[in-house]
C-alpha atoms as a PDB file:
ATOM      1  CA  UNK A   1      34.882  -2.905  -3.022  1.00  0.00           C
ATOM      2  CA  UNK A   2      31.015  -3.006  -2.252  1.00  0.00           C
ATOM      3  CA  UNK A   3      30.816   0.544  -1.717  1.00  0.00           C
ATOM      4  CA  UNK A   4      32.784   1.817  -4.807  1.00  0.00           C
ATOM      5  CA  UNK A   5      30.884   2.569  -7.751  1.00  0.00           C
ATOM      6  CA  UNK A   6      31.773   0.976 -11.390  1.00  0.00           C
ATOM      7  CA  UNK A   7      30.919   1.616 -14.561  1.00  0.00           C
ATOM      8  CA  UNK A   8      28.123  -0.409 -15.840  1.00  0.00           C
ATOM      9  CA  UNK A   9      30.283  -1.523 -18.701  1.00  0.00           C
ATOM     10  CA  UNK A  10      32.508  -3.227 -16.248  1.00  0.00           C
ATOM     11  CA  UNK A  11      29.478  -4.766 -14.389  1.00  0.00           C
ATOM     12  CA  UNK A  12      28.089  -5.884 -16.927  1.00  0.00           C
ATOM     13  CA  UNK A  13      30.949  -7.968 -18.173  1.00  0.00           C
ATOM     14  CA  UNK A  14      31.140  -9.464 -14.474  1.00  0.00           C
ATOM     15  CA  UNK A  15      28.256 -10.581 -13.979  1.00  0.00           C
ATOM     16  CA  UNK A  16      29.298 -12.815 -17.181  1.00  0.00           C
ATOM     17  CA  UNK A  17      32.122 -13.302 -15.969  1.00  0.00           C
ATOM     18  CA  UNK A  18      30.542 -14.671 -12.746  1.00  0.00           C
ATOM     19  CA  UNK A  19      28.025 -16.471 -14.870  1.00  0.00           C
ATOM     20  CA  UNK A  20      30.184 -18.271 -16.871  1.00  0.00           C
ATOM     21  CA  UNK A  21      32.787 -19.558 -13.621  1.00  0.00           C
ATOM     22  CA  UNK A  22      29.772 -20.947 -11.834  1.00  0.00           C
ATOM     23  CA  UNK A  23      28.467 -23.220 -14.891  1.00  0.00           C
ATOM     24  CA  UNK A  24      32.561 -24.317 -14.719  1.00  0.00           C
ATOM     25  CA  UNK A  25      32.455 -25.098 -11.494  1.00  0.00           C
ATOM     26  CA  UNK A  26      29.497 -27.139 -11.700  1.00  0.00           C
ATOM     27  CA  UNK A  27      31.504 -29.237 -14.133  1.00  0.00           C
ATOM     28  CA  UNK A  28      34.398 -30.287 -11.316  1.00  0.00           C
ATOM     29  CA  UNK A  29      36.921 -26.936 -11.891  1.00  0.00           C
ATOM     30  CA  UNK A  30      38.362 -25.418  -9.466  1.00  0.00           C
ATOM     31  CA  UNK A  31      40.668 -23.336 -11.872  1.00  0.00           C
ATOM     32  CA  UNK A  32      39.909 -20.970 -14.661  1.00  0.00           C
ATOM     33  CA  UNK A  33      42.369 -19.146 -17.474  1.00  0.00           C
ATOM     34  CA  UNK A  34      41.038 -15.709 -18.678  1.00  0.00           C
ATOM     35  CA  UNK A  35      41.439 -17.742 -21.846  1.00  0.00           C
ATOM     36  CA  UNK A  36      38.363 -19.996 -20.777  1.00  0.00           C
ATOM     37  CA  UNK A  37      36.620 -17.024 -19.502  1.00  0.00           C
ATOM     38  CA  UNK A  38      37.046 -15.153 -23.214  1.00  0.00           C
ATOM     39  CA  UNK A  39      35.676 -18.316 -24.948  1.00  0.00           C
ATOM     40  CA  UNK A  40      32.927 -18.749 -22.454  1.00  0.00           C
ATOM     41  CA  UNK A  41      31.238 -14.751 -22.482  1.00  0.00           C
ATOM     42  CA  UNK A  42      32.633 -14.120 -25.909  1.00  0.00           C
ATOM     43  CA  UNK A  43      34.566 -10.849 -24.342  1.00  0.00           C
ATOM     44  CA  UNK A  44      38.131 -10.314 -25.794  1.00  0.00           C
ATOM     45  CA  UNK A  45      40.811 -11.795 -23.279  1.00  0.00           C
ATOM     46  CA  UNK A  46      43.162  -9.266 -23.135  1.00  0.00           C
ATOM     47  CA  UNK A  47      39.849  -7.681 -21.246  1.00  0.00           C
ATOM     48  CA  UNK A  48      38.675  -9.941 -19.193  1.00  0.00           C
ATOM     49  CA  UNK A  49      42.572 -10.163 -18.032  1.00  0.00           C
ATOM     50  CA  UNK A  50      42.015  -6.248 -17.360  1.00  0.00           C
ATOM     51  CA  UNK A  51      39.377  -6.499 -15.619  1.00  0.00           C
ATOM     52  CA  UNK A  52      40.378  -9.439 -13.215  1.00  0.00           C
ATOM     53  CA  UNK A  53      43.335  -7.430 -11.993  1.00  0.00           C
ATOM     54  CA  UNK A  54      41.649  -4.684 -11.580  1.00  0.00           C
ATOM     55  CA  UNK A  55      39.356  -6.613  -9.225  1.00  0.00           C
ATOM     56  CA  UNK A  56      42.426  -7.709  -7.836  1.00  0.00           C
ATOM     57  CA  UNK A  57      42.652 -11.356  -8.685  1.00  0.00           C
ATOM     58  CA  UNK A  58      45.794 -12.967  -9.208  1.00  0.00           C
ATOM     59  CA  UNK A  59      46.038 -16.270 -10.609  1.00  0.00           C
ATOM     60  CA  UNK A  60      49.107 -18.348 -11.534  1.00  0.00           C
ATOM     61  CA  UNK A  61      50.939 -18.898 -14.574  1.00  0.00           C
ATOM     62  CA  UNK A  62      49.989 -22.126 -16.176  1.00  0.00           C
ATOM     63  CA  UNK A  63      47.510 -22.991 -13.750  1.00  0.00           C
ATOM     64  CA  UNK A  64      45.106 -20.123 -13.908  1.00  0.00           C
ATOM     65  CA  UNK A  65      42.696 -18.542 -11.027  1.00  0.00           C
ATOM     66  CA  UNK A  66      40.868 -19.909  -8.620  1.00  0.00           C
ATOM     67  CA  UNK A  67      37.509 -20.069  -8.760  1.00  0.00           C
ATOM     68  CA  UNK A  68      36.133 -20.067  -5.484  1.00  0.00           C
ATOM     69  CA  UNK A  69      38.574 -16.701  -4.802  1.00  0.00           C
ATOM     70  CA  UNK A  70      37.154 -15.622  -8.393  1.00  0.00           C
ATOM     71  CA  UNK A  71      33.809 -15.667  -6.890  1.00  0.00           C
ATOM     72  CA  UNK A  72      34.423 -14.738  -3.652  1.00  0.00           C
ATOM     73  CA  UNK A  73      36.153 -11.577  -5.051  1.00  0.00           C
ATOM     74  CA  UNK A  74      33.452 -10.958  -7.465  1.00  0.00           C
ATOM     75  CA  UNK A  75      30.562 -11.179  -4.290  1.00  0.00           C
ATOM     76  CA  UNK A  76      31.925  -8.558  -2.526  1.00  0.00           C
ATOM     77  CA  UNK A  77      31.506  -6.205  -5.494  1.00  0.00           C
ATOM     78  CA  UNK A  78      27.898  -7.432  -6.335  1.00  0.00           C
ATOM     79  CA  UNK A  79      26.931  -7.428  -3.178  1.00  0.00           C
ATOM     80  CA  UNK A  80      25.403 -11.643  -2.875  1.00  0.00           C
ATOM     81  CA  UNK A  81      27.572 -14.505  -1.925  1.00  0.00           C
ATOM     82  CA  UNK A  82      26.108 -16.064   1.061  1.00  0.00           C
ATOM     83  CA  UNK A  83      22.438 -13.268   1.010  1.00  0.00           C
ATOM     84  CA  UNK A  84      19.322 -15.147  -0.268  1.00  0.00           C
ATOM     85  CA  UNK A  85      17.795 -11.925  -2.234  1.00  0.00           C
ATOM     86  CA  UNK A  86      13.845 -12.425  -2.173  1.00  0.00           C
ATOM     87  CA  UNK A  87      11.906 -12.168  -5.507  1.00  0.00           C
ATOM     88  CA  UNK A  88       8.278 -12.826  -6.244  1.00  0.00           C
ATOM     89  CA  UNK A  89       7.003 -13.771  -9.651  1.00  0.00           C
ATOM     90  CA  UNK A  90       4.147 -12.216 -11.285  1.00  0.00           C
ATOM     91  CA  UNK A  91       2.561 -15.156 -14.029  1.00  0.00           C
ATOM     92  CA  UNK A  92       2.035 -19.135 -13.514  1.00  0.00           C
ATOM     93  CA  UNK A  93       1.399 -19.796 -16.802  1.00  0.00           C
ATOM     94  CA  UNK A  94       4.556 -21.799 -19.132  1.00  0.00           C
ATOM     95  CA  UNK A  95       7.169 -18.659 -18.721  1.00  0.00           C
ATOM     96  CA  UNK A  96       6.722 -18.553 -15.484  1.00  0.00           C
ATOM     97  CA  UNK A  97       6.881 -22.323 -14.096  1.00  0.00           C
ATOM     98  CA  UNK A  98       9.741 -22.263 -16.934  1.00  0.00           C
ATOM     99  CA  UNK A  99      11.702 -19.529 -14.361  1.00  0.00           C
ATOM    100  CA  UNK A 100      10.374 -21.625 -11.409  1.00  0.00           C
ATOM    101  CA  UNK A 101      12.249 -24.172 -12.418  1.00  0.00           C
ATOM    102  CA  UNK A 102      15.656 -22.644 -13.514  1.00  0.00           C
ATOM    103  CA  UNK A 103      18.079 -24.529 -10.891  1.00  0.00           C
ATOM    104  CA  UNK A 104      20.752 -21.559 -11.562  1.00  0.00           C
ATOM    105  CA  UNK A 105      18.683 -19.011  -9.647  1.00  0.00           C
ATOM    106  CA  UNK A 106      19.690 -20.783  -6.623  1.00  0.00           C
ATOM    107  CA  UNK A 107      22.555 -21.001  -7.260  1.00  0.00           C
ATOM    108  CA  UNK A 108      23.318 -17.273  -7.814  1.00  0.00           C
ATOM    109  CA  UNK A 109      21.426 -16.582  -4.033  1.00  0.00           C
ATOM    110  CA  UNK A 110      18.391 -15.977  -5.729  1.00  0.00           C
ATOM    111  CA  UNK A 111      15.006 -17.023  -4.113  1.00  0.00           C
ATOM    112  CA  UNK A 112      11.808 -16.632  -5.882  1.00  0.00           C
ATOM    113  CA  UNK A 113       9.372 -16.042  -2.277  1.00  0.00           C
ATOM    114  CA  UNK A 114       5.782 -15.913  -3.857  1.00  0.00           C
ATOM    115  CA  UNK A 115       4.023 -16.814  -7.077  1.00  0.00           C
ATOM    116  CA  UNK A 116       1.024 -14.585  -7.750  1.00  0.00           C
ATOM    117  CA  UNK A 117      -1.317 -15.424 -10.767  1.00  0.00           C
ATOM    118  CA  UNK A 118      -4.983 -13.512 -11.303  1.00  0.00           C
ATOM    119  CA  UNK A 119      -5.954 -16.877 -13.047  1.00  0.00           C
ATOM    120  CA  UNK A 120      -8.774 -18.070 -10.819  1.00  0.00           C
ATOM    121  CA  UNK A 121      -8.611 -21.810 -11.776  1.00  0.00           C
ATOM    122  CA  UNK A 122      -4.661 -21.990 -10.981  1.00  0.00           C
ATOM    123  CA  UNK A 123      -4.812 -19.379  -8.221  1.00  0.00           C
ATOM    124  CA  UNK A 124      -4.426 -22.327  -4.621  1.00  0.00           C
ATOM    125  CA  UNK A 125      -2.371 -24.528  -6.912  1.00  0.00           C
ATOM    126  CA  UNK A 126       0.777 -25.840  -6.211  1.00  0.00           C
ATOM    127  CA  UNK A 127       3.672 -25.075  -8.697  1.00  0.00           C
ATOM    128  CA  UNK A 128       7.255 -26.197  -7.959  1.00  0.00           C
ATOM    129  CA  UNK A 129       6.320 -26.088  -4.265  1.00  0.00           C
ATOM    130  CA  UNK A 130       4.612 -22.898  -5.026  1.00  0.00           C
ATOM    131  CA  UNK A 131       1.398 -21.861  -3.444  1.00  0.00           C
ATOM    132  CA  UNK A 132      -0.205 -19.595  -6.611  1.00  0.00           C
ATOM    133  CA  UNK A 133      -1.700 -16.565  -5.092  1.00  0.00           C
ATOM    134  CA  UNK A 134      -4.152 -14.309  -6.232  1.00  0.00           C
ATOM    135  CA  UNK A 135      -2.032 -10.733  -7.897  1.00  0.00           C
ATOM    136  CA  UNK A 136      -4.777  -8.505  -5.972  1.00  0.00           C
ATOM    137  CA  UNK A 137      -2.895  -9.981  -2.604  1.00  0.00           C
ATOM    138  CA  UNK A 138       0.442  -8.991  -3.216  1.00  0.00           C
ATOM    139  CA  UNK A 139       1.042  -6.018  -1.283  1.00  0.00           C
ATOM    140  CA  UNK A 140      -0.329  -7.372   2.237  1.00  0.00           C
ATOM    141  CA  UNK A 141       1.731 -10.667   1.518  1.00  0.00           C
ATOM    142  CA  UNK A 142       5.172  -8.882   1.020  1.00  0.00           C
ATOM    143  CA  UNK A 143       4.466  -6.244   3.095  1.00  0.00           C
ATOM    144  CA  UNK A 144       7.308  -5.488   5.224  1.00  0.00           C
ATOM    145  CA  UNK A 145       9.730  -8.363   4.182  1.00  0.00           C
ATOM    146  CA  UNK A 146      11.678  -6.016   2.102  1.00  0.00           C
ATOM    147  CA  UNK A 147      11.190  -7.782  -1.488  1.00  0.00           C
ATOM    148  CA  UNK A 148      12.820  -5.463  -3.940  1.00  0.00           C
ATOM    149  CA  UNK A 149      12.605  -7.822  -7.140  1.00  0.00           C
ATOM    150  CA  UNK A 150       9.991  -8.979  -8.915  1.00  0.00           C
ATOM    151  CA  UNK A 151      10.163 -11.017 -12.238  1.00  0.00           C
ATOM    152  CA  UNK A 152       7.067  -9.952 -14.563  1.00  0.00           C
ATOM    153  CA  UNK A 153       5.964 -13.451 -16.772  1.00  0.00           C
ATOM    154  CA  UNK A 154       2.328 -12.246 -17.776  1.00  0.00           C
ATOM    155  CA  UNK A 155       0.919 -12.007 -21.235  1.00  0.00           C
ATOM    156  CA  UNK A 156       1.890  -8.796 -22.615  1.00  0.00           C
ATOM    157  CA  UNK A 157      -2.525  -7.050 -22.622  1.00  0.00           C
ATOM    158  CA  UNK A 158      -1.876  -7.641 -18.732  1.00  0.00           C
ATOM    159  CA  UNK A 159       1.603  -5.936 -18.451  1.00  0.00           C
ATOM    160  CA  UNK A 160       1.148  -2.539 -17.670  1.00  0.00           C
ATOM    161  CA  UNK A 161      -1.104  -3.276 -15.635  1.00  0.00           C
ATOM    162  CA  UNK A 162       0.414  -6.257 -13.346  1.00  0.00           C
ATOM    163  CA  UNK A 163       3.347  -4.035 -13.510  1.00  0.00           C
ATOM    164  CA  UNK A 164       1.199  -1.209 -12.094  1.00  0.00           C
ATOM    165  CA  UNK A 165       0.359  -3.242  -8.992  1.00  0.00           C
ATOM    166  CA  UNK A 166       4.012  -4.409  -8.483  1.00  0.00           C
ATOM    167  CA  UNK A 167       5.258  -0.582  -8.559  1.00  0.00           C
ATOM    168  CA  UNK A 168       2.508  -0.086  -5.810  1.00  0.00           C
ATOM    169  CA  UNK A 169       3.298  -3.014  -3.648  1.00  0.00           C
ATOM    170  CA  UNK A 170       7.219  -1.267  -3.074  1.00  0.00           C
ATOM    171  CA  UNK A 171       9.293  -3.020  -5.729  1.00  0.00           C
ATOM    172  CA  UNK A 172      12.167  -1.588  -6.896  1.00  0.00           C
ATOM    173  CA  UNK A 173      13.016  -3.825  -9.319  1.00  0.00           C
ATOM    174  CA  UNK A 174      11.134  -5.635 -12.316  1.00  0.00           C
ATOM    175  CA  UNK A 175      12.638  -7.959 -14.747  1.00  0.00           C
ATOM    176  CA  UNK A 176      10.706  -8.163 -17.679  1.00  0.00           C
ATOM    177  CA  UNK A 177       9.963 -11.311 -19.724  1.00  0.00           C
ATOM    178  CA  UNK A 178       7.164  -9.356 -21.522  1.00  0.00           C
ATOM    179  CA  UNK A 179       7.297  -7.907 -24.895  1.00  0.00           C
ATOM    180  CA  UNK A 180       5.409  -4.756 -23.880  1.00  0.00           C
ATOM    181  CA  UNK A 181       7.794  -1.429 -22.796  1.00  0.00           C
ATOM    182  CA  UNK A 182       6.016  -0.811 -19.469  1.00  0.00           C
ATOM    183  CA  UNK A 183       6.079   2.101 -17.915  1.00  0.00           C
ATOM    184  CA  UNK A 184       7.614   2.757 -14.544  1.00  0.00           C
ATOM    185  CA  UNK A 185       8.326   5.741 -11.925  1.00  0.00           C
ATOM    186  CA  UNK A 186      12.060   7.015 -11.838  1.00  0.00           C
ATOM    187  CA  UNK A 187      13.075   5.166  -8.180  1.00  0.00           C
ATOM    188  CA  UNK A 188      11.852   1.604 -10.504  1.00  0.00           C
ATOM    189  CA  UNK A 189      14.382  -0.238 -12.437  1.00  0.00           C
ATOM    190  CA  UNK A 190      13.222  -2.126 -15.369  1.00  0.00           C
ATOM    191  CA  UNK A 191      15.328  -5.136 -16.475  1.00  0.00           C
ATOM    192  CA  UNK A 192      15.076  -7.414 -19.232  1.00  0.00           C
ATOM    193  CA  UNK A 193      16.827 -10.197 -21.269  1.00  0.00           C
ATOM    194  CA  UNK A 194      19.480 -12.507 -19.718  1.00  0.00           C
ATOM    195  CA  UNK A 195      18.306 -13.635 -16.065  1.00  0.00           C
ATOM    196  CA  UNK A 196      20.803 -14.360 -14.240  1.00  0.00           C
ATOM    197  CA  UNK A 197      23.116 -11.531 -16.056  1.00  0.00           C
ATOM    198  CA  UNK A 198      20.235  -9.156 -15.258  1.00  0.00           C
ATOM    199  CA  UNK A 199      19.578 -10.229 -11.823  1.00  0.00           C
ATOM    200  CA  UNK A 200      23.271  -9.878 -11.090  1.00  0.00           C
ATOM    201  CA  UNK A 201      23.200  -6.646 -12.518  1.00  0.00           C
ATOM    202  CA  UNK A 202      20.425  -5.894 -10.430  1.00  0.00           C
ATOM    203  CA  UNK A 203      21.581  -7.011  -7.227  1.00  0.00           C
ATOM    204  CA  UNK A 204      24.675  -4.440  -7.679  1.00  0.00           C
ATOM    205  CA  UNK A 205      21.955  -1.958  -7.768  1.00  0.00           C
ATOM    206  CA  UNK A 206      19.852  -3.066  -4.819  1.00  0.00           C
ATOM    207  CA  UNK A 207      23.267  -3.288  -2.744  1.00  0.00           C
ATOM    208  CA  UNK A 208      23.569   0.462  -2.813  1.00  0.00           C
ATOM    209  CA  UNK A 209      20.247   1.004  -2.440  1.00  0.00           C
ATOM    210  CA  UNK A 210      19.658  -1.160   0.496  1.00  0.00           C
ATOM    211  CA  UNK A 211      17.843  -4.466   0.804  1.00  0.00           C
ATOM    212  CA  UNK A 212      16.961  -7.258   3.152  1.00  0.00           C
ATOM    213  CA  UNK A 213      19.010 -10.477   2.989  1.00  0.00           C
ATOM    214  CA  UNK A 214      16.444 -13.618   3.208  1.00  0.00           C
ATOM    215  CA  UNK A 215      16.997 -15.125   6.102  1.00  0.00           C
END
């Protein structure tokens, strides 16, 4: 499955999909209907029955599927599962400790490596376990650890700009929690919205691409 390509439609709906089966399973389930799925991501059920079985999952009349093979299923196609994917966040100001502290990114095999800020009187703080370092550093800190994501939290004047540096340092990937339309090169993906949806999406992308499991 991981080397097939599929449309981004159908990603896109999985990585709800996925979504919404880890928040169940957080609750105590270890079964799921497509009918649960439907009212969970709002997609029709007659489609998200489609696209189980085309990801070959069978579940069981009555009882359902299960969601640990629901998952495990669904990792092979987006590429995560047991991978911690570095990221490093760009802004320590109330977005970005809000992202720091989003459990679900964990959960998801998402690890958020480095904090940089260009705020001198936060830069040497400690956020979340966090060191804060200074933006201008960025490149020599992630310099070969293969970090491919970076989530951009920065008031929007400094946007371009931060995003310049991040484009610079090698990533491949910026989510954007700005309001500002940066610019990028082609071989950059920009991002936005939803982020564990996004990130998802993202990590589909990186999987083809080739990236460094955190280790």
């Amino acid at each position: 499955m991981k080397n097939k390509i599929y449309p981004n439609g159908m990603i896109s709906r999985l990585t709800q999909y996925m979504k919404c089966i880890v928040q169940l399973r957080e609750t105590g389930k270890i079964t799921v209907t497509s009918g649960e799925i439907s009212a969970g991501t709002k997609i029709n059920s007659a489609e998200v029955r489609r696209d189980l079985i085309y990801f070959g999952a069978k579940g069981k009349r009555g009882v359902g599927f299960s969601i640990n093979d629901l998952l495990n299923s669904f990792d092979k196609v987006l590429g995560c599962g047991v991978k911690k994917v570095r990221m490093v966040l760009a802004g320590a100001g109330n977005l970005g400790r809000a992202i720091l502290n989003y459990k679900m990114l964990d959960k998801f095999g998402f690890k958020v490596e480095h904090v940089f800020d260009n705020n001198p009187k936060i830069i040497g703080s400690i956020v979340s376990d966090h060191k804060i370092l200074d933006i201008s550093c960025i490149k020599e800190t992630i310099k070969g650890k293969n970090t491919n994501i970076a989530i951009l939290a920065v008031p929007s004047r400094s946007a371009q700009k931060v995003t310049d540096i991040l484009v610079d340092a090698g990533i491949k990937v910026i989510i954007n929690y700005t309001s500002v339309l940066v610019k990028v090169p082609p071989h950059v993906n920009v991002q936005a919205n939803d982020p564990i949806e996004k990130l998802l999406h993202t990590l589909y992308y990186l999987s083809r691409t080739g990236y460094a499991e955190y280790k």
